[in-house]
Protein backbone atom coordinates (compact mmCIF):
# COMPACT_ATOMS: atom_id res chain seq x y z
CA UNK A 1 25.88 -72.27 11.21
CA UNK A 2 25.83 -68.18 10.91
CA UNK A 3 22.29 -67.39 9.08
CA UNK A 4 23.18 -65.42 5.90
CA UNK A 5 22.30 -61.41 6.32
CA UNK A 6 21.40 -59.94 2.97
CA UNK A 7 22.79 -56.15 2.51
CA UNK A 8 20.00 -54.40 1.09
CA UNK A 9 19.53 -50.52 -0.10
CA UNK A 10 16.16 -49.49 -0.58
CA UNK A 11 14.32 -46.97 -2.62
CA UNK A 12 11.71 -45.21 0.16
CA UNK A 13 9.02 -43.58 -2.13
CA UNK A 14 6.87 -40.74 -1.12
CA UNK A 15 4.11 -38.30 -2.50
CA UNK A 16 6.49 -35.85 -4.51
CA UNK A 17 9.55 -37.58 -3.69
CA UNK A 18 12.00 -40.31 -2.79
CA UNK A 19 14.91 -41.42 -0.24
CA UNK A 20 17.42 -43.87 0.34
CA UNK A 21 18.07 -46.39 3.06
CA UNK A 22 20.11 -49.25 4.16
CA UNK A 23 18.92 -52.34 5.58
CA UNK A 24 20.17 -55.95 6.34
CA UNK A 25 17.93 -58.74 6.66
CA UNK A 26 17.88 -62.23 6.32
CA UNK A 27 15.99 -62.53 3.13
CA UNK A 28 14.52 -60.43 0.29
CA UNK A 29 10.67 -59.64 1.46
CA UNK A 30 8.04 -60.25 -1.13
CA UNK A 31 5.52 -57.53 -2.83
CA UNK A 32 2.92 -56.14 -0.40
CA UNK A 33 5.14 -57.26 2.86
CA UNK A 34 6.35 -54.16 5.31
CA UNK A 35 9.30 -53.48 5.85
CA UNK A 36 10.91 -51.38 8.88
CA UNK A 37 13.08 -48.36 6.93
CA UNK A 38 14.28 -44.71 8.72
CA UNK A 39 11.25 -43.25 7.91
CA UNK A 40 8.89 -46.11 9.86
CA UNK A 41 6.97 -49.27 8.16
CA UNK A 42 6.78 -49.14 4.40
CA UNK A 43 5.31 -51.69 1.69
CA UNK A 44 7.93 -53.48 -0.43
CA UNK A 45 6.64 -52.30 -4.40
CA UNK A 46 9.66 -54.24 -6.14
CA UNK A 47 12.83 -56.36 -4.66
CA UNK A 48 15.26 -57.96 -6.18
CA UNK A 49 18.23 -59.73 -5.84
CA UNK A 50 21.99 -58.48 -7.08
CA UNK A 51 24.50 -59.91 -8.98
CA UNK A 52 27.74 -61.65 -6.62
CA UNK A 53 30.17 -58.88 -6.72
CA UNK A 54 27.68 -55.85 -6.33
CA UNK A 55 28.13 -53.57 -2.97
CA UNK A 56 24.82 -54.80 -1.84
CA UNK A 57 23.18 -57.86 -2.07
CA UNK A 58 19.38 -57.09 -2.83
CA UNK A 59 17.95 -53.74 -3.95
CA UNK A 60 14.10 -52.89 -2.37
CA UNK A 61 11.42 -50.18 -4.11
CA UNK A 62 8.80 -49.37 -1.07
CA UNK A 63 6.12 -46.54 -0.09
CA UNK A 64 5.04 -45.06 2.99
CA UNK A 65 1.41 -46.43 3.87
C-alpha cells in the first residue's frame, strides 16, 4: 500500500512579516512540533485539515524559533 502524502501550504511567520511555503508530508503535525520549511525549522502555531476538493490538503501557521 502507497502511504498517503498530505499537500500542505504553510504560513511561515516572522518578526514584521510573513511567507509562504509548500510542503508534503505524511500527516498534519500537531501545535508546538517543528517543521522543516525554506526558511529552516519552524514551530507549527495552527494546522488544519482542508475540505476534499481544495488544491491542498492541509493548511500550516508556523514561526521561526
Amino acid at each position: 500500500m502507497i502511504p498517503q502524502v498530505l499537500r500542505c501550504i504553510v504560513t511561515i511567520e516572522g518578526p514584521g512579516w510573513t511567507d509562504l511555503d509548500e510542503v508534503e508530508l505524511a500527516e498534519l503535525p500537531g501545535e508546538g512540533e517543528p517543521i522543516q520549511t525554506k526558511f529552516g525549522l519552524c514551530l507549527v502555531t495552527h494546522a488544519d485539515r482542508l475540505p476534499d476538493g481544495e488544491q491542498h490538503d492541509g493548511k500550516i501557521v508556523c514561526r521561526l524559533p
